[in-house]
Protein backbone atom coordinates (compact mmCIF):
# COMPACT_ATOMS: atom_id res chain seq x y z
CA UNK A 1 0.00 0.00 0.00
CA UNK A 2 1.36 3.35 -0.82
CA UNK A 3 1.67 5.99 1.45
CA UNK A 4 -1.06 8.17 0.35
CA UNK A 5 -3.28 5.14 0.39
CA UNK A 6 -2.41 4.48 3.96
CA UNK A 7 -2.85 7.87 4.69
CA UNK A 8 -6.46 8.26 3.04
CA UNK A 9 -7.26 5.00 4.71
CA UNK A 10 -6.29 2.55 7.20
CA UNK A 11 -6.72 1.11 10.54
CA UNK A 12 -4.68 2.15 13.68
CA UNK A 13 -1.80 -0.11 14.36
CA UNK A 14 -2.81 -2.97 17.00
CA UNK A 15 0.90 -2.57 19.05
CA UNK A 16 0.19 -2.29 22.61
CA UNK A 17 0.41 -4.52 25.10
CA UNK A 18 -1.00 -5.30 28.19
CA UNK A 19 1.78 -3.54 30.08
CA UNK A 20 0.89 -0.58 27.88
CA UNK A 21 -2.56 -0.53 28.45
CA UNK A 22 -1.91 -0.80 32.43
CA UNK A 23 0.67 1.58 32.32
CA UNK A 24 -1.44 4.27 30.06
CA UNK A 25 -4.24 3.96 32.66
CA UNK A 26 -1.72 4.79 35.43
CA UNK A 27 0.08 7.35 34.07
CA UNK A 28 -3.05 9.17 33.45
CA UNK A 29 -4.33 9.10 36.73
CA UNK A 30 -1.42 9.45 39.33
CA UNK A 31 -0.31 13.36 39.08
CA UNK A 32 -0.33 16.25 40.98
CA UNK A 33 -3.83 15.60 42.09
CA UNK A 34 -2.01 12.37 44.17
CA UNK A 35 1.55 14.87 44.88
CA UNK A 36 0.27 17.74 45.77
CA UNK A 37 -3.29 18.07 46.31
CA UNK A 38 -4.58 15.31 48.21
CA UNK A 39 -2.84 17.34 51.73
CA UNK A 40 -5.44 20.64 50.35
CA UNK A 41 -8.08 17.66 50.39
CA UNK A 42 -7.59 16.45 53.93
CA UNK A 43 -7.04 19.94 55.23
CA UNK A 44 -10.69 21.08 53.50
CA UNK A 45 -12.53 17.61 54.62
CA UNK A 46 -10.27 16.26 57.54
CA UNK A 47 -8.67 12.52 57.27
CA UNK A 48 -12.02 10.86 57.56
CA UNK A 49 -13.65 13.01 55.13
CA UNK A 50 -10.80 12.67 53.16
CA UNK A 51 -10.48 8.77 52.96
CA UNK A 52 -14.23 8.79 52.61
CA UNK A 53 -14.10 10.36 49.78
CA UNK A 54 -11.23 8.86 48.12
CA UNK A 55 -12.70 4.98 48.73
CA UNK A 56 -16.34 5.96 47.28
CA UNK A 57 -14.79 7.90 44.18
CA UNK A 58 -12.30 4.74 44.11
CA UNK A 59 -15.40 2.44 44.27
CA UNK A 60 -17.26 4.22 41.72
CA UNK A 61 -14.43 4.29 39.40
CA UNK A 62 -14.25 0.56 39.82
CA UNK A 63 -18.13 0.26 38.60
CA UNK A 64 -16.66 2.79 35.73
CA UNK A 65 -13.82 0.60 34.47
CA UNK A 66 -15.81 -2.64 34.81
CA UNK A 67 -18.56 -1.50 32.92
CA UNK A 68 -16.00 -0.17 30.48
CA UNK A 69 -14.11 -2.82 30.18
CA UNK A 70 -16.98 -5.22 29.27
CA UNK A 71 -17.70 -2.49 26.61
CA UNK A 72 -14.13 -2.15 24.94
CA UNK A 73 -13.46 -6.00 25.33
CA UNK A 74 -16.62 -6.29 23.09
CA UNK A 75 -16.48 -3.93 20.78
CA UNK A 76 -12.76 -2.69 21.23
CA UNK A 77 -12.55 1.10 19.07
CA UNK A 78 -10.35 4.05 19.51
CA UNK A 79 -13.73 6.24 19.78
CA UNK A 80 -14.87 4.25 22.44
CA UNK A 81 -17.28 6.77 23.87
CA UNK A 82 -18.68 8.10 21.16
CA UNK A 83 -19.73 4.94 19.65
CA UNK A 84 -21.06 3.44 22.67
CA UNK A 85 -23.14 6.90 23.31
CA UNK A 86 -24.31 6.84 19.58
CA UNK A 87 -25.37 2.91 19.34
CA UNK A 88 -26.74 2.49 22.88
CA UNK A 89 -28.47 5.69 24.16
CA UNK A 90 -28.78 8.43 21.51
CA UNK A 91 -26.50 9.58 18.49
CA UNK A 92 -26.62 13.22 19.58
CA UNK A 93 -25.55 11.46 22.97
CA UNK A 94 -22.58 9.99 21.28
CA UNK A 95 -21.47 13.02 19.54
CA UNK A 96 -21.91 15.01 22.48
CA UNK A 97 -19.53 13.01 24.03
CA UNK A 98 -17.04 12.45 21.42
CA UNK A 99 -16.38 16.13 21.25
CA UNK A 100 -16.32 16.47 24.71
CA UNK A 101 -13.88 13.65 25.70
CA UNK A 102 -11.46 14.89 23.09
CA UNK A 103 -11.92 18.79 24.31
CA UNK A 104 -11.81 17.47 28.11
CA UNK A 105 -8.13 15.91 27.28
CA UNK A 106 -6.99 18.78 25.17
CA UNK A 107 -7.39 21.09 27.80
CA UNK A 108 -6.23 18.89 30.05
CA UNK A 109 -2.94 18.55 28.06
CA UNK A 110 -2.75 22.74 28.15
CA UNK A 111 -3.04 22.26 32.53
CA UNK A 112 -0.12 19.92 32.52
CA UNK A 113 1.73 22.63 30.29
CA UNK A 114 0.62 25.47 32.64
CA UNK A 115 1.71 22.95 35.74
CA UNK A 116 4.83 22.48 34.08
CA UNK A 117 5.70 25.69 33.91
CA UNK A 118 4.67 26.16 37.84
CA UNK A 119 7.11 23.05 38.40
CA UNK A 120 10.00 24.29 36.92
CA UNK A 121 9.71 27.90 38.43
CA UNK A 122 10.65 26.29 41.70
CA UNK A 123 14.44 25.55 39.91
CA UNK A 124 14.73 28.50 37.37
CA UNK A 125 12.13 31.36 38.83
CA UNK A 126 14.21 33.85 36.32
CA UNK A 127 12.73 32.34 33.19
CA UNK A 128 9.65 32.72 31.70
CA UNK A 129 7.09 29.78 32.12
CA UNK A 130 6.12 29.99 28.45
CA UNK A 131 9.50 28.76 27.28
CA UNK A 132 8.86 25.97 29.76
CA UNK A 133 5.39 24.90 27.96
CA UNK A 134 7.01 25.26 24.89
CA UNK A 135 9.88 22.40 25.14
CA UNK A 136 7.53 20.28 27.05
CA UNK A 137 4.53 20.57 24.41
CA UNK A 138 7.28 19.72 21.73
CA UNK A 139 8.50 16.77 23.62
CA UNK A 140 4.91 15.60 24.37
CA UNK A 141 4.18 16.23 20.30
CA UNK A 142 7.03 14.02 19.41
CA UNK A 143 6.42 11.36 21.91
CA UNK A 144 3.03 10.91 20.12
CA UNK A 145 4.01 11.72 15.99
CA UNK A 146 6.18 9.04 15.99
CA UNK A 147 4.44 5.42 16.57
CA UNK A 148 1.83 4.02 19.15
CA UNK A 149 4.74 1.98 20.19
CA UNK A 150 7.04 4.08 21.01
CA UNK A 151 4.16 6.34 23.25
CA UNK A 152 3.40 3.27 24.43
CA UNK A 153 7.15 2.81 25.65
CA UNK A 154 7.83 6.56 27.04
CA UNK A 155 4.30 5.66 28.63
CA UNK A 156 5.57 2.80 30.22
CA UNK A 157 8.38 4.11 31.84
CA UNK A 158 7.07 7.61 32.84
CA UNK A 159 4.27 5.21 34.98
CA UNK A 160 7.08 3.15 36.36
CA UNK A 161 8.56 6.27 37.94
CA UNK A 162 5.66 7.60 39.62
CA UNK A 163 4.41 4.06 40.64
CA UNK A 164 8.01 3.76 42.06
CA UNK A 165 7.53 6.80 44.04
CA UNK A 166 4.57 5.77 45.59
CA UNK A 167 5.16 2.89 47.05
CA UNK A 168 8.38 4.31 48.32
CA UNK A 169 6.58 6.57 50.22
CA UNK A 170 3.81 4.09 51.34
CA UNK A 171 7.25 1.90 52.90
CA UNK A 172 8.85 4.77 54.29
CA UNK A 173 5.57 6.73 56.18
CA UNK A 174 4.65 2.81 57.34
CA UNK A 175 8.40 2.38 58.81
CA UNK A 176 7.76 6.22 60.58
CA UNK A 177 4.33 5.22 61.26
CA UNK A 178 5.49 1.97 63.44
CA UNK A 179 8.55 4.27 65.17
CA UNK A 180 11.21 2.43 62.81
CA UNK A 181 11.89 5.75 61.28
CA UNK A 182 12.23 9.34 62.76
CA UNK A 183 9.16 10.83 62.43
CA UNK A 184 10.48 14.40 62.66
CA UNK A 185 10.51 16.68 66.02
CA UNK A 186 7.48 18.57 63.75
CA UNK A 187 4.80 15.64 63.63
CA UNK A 188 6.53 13.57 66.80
CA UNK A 189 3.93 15.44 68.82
CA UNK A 190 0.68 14.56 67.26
CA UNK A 191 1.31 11.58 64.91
CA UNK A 192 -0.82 8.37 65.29
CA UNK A 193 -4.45 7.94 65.21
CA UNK A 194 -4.37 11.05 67.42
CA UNK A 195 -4.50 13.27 64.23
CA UNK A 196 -8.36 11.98 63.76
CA UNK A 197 -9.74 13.36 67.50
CA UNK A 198 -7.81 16.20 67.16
CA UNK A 199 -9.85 19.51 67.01
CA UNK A 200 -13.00 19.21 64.15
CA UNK A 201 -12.03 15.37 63.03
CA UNK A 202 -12.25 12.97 61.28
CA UNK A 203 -14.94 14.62 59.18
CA UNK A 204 -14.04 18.26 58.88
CA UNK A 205 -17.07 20.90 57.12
CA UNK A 206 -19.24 17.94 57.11
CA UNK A 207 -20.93 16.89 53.88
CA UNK A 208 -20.78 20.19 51.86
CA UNK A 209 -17.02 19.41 52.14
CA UNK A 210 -16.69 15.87 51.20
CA UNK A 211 -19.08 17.04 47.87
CA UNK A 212 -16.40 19.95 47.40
CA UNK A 213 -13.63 18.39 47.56
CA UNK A 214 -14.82 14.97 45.48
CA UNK A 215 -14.29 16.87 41.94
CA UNK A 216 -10.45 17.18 43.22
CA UNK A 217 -10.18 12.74 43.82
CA UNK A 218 -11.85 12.80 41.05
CA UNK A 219 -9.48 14.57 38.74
CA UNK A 220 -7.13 12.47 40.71
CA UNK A 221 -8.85 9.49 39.20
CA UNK A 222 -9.32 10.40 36.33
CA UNK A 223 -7.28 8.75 33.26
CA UNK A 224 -8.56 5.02 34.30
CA UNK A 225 -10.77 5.63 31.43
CA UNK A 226 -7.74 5.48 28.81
CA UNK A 227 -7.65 1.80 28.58
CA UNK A 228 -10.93 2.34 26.16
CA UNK A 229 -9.53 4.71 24.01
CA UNK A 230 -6.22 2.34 23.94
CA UNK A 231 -8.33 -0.65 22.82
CA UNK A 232 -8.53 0.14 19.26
CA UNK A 233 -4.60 -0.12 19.60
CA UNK A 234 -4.47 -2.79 21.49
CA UNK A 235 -2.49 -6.37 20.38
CA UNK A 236 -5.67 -8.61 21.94
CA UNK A 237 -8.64 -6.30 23.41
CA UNK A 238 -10.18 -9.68 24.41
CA UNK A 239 -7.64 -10.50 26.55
CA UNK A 240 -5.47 -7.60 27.71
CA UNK A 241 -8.22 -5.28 28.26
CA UNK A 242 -10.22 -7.62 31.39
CA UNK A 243 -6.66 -7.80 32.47
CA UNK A 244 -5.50 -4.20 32.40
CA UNK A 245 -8.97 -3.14 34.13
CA UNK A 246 -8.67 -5.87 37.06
CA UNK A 247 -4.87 -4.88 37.80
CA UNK A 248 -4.88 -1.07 37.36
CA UNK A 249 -7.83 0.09 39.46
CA UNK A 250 -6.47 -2.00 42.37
CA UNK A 251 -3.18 -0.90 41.86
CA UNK A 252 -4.75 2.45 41.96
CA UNK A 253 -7.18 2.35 44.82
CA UNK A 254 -4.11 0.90 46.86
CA UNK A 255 -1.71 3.59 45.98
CA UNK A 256 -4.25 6.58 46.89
CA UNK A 257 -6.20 4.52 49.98
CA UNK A 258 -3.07 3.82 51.34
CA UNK A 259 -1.27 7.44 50.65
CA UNK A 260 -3.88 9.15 52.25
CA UNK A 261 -4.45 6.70 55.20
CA UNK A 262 -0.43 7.49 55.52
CA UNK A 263 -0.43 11.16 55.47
CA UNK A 264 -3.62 11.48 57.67
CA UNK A 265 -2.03 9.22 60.36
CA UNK A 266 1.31 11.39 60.26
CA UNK A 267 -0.01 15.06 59.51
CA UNK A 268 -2.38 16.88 61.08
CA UNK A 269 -5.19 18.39 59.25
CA UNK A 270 -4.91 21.39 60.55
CA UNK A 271 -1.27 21.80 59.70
CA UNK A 272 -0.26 25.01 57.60
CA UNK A 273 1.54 23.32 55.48
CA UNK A 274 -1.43 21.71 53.71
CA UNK A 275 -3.36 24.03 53.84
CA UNK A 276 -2.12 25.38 50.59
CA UNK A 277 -3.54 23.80 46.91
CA UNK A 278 -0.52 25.40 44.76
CA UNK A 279 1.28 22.93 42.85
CA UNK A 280 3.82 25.37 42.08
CA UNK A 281 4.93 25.26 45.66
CA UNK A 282 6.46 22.10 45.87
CA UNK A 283 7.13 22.53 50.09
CA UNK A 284 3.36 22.05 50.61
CA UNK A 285 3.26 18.49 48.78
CA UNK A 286 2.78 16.00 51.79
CA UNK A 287 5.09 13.45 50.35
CA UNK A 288 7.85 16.39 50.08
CA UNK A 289 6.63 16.71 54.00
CA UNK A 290 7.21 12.95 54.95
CA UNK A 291 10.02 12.34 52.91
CA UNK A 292 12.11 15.48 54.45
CA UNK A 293 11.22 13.67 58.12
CA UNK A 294 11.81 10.84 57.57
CA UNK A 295 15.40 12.37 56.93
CA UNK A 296 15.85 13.17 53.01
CA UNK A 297 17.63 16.45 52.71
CA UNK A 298 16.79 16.51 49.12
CA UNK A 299 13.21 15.66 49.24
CA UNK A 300 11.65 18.50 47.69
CA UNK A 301 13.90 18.75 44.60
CA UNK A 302 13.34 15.07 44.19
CA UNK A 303 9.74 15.38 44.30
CA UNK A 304 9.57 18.16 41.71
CA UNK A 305 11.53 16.11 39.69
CA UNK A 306 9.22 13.40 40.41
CA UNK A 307 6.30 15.61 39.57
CA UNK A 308 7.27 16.66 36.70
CA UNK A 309 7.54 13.93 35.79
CA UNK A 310 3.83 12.66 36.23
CA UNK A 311 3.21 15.96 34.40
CA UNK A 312 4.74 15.14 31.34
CA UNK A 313 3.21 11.59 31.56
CA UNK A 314 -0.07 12.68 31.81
CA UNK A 315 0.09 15.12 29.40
CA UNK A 316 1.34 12.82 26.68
CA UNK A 317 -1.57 10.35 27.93
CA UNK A 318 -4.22 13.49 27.06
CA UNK A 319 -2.41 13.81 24.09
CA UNK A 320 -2.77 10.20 22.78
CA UNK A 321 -6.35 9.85 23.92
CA UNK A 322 -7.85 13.14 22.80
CA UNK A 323 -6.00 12.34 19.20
CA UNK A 324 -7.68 9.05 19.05
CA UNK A 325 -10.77 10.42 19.81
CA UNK A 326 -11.13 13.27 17.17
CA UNK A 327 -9.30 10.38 14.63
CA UNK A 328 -12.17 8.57 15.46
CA UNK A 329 -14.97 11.18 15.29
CA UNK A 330 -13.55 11.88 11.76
CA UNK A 331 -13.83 8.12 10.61
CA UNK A 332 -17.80 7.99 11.83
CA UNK A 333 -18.35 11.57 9.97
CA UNK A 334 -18.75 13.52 12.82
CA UNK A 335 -15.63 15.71 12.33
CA UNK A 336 -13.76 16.69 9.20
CA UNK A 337 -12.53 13.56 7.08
CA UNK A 338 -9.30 15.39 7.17
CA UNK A 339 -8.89 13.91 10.66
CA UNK A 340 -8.96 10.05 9.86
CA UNK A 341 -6.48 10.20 7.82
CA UNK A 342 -3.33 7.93 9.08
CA UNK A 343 0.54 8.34 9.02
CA UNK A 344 2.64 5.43 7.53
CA UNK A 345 3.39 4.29 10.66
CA UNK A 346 -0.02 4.46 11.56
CA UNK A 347 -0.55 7.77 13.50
CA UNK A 348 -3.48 10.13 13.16
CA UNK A 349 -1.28 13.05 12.96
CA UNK A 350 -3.89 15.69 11.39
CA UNK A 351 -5.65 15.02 14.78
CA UNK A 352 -2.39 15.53 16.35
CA UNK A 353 -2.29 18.99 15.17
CA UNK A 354 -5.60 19.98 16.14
CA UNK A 355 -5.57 18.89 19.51
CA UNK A 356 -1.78 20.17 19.92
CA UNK A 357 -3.35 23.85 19.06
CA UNK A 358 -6.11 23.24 21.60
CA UNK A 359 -2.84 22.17 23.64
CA UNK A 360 -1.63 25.40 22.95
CA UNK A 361 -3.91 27.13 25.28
CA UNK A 362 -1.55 27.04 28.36
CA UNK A 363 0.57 29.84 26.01
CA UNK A 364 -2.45 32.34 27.61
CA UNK A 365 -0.43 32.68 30.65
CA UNK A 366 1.59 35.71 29.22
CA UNK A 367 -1.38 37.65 29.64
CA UNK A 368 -3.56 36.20 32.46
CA UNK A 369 -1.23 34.53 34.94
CA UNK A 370 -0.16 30.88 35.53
CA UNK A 371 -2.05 30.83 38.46
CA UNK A 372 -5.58 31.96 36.90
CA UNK A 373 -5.22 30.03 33.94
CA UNK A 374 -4.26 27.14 35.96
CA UNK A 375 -7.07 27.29 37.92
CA UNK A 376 -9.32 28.23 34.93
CA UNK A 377 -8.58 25.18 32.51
CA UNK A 378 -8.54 22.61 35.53
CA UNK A 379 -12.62 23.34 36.45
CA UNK A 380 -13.20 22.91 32.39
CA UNK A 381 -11.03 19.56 32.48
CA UNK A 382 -12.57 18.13 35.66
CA UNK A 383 -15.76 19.02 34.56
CA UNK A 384 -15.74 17.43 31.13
CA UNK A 385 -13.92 14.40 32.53
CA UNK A 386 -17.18 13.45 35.19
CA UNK A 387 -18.79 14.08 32.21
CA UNK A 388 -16.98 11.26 30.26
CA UNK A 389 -17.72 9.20 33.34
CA UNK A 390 -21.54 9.97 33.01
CA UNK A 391 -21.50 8.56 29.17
CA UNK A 392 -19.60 5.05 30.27
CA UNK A 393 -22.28 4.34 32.47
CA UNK A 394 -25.47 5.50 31.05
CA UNK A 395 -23.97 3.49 27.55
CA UNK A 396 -23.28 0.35 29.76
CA UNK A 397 -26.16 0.27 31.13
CA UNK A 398 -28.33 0.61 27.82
CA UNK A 399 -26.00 -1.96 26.24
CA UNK A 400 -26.55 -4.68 28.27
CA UNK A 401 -30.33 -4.07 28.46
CA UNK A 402 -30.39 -4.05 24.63
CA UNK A 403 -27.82 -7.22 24.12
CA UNK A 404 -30.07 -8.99 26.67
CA UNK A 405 -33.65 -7.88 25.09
CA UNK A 406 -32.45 -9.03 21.90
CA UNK A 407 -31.88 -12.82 23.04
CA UNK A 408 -28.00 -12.59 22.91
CA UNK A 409 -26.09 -14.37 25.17
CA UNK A 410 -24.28 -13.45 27.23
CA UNK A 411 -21.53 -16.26 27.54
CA UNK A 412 -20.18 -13.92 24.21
CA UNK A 413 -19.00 -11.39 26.21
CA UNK A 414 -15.40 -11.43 26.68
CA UNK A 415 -14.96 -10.05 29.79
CA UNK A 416 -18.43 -9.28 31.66
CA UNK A 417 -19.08 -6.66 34.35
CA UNK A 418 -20.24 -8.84 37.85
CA UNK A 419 -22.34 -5.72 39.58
CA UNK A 420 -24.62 -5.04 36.32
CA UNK A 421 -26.91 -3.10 37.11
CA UNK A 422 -25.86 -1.76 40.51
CA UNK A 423 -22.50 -0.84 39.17
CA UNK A 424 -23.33 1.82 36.39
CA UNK A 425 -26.62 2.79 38.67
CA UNK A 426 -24.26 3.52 41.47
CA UNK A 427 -21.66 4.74 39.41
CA UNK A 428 -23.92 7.23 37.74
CA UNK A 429 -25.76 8.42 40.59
CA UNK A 430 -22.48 9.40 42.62
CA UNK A 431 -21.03 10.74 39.52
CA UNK A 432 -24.26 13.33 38.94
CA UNK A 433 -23.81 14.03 42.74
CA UNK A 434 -20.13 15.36 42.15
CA UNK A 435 -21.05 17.28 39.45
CA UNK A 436 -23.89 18.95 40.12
CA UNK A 437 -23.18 19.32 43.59
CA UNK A 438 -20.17 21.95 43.18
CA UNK A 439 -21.60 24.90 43.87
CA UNK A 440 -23.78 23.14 46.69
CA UNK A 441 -21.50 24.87 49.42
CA UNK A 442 -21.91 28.49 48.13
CA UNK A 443 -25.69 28.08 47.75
CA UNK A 444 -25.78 26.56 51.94
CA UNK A 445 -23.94 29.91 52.59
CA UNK A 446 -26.20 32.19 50.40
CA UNK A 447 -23.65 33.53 48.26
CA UNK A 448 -24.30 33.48 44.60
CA UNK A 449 -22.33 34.66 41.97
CA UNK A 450 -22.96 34.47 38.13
CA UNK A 451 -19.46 34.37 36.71
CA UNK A 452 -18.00 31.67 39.56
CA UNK A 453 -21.38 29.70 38.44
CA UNK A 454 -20.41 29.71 35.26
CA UNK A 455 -17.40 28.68 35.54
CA UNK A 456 -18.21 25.89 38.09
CA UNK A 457 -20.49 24.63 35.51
CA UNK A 458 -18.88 25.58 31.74
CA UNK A 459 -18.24 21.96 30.93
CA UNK A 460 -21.60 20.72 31.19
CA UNK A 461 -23.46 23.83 29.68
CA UNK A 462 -20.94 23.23 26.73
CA UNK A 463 -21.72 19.63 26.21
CA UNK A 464 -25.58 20.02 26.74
CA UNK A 465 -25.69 22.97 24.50
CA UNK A 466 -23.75 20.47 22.00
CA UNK A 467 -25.92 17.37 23.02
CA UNK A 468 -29.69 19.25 22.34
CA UNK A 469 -27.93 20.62 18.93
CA UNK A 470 -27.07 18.20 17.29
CA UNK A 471 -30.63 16.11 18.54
CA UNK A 472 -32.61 19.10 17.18
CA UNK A 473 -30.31 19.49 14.09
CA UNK A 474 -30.51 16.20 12.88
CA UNK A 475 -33.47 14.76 14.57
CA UNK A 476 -32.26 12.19 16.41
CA UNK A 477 -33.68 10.31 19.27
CA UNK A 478 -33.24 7.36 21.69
CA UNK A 479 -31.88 4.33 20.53
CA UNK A 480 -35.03 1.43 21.05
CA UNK A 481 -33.31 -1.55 22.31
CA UNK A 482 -34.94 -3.95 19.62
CA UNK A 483 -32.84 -1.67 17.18
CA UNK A 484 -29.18 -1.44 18.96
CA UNK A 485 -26.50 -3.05 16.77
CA UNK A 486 -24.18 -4.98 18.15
CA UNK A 487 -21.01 -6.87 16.53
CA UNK A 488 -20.86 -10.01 15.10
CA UNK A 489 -18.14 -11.71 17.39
């Protein structure tokens, strides 16, 4: 085949593994929401509230990925959401959130740029941050114009180093938890168990802030959801996918149950040291704070190294699943043909460029600030991405109802979800909670104001405004179940 041919035409490249597909999960999900955040979360909702939080987001997540993965092992396609939306609930649905999982991980790719740029201030504060989220969005362009494989590589071992880090820190704050490590004078005083009696624990500002601070875990969660855009490039969806969503939730629940447990047990809540969200001060990140007592002189450098790390990993993760996506959107005919076209080596590159000008969005910090753009582009992403959530389990749910109402069985289902329905019905209800509960604290206090509304609730305005649209443009309605189509496998 020529290379014009290939170009015009084509299928994505089936070269990842199921190391790949674990690691792609991973890397998307453990960031600075895990680094740096999570001490802002148990200073806003105490260690209970906290912990709480992080095991119900962690158990709805699970209900996400199984439910996904019985989806993608089935019908495995880079434009996993949108095709499941379209086929199984509605194709306005499906467009709806096709465009919005591929703008959710663009702009997530421009708040790793803008974090980058926060990161590296702490070793070079002389130099501008553009310049910063320049190199990086080049390196992060590269890593994914090449080949899937080689993504799938730099993926690998970006993952390895953050995973590394973890449990690290899980050993050392158990050894300082038991007394076989220093402590540090600082926390010697009120470590233990003692840090959840202490003052307004375990559940600090009640419900209001467990709802608040849920959209933080999860953003910290979110990424999971990559193993069904990775399953149109996967080497045996039947197989590797079931396996990559049993290992990597648990491996991700365990790393954040654990890390949190740890830091509650061994800072108080009340500490000023969380009580600061900036991920451009490194000194505030509790495993900066455990590391330097438990006697690491050169734990904060190592942990902005570290985070900078899980930066540039999760920003080439947004940048390989929000180029599937529109790559996939293209080859359905809901976005420019221009956009399925493929590389030689089998990369969707005109996508590529799209999403890498999208990308380009973090270059607004010469005129607004890191810090407000920052702030700005993470309530879009977070939004968008509980949004994405939303569509995995309304489209589960409808598929299984229609597989089943159609007399399918379902012995052909390579990899089957065990908590159908309760799964996606718990799933979705908690995940409608989060979202539309953000501005439930400012409306308890009385204080209302347009523009923070807004902007608490852009994401979903944008992709119900898109939704109702395209339904009234093209006339679309519900999927019946007695007309779903499902694959011949």
């Amino acid at each position: 085949m020529s290379r014009s041919s290939q170009e015009a035409g084509g299928e994505l490249r089936r070269d990842l593994k199921s190391r790949h597909l674990a690691m792609i999960a991973i890397g998307g999900s453990i960031g600075t929401g895990l680094f740096v955040a999570s001490g802002a979360t148990i200073a806003e909702a105490g260690p209970g509230g906290a912990l709480l939080s992080y095991a119900l987001v962690g158990l709805m997540v699970y209900f996400l990925m199984t439910s996904l993965g019985e989806l993608a092992a089935y019908m495995p396609v880079s434009g996993s959401f949108a095709t499941y939306g379209a086929r199984y609930v509605d194709p306005a649905f499906g467009f709806a959130l096709g465009w919005n999982f591929w703008f959710s991980w663009a702009i997530t790719v421009a708040v790793d740029l803008v974090a980058a740029q926060l990161v590296m201030g702490y070793w070079f504060p002389d130099i501008s941050g553009w310049i910063w989220s320049a190199l990086f969005l080049t390196i992060i362009f590269l890593l994914n114009y090449v080949s899937v494989k080689g993504f799938g590589e730099a993926e690998y071992w970006f993952s390895l180093i953050k995973v590394a880090t973890v449990v690290i820190f899980i050993i050392t704050g158990t050894l300082m938890i038991f007394g076989i490590l220093n402590a540090g004078e600082a926390l010697e005083q009120s470590k233990g168990w003692s840090n959840w009696t202490i003052g307004d624990a375990p559940f600090v500002g009640g419900l209001p802030a467990m709802i608040g601070v849920a959209m933080y875990v999860g953003f910290s969660f979110q990424g999971t959801e990559l193993i069904g855009i990775a399953a149109g490039e996967s080497e045996d969806p039947a197989k590797n996918i079931p396996s990559a969503v049993r290992k990597v939730f648990w491996r991700i629940l365990l790393f954040y149950i654990f890390a949190i447990l740890i830091i509650s047990i061994l800072i108080p809540y009340n500490s000023p040291q969380l009580l600061s969200n900036d991920v451009g001060d490194i000194n505030v990140s509790p495993f900066t704070l455990v590391f330097e007592n438990a006697g690491l002189a050169m734990a904060a450098a190592v942990m902005n190294a570290v985070i900078l790390t899980a930066v540039l990993s999760a920003g080439s993760s947004g940048m390989y699943a929000s180029t599937r996506m529109l790559f996939a959107l293209a080859r359905e005919g809901k976005a420019p043909r221009w956009f399925g076209r493929l590389s030689a080596s089998g990369v969707p590159r005109n996508a590529l460029y799209a999403t890498t000008l999208v990308a380009a969005l973090c270059f607004f910090t010469l005129f607004y600030g890191e810090s407000n753009v920052y702030i700005l582009l993470l309530n879009v992403s977070g939004m968008t991405g509980l949004i994405a959530w939303l569509g995995i389990a309304v489209s589960h749910y409808r598929f299984r109802k229609g597989f089943v109402a159609q007399g399918h069985d379902l012995s052909r289902l390579p990899y089957r979800s065990a908590f159908f329905p309760y799964g996606p019905l718990f799933a979705f209800s908690l995940c409608l909670i989060i979202t539309l509960g953000q501005y439930y604290g400012n409306f308890l206090e009385g204080r209302f104001v347009l523009s923070e509304f807004l902007l608490t609730y852009i994401g979903l305005i944008l992709f119900i405004t898109v939704w109702l649209g395209y339904r009234l443009t093209h006339k679309t309605r519900f999927v019946p179940l007695a007309q779903m189509r499902f694959p011949e496998n």
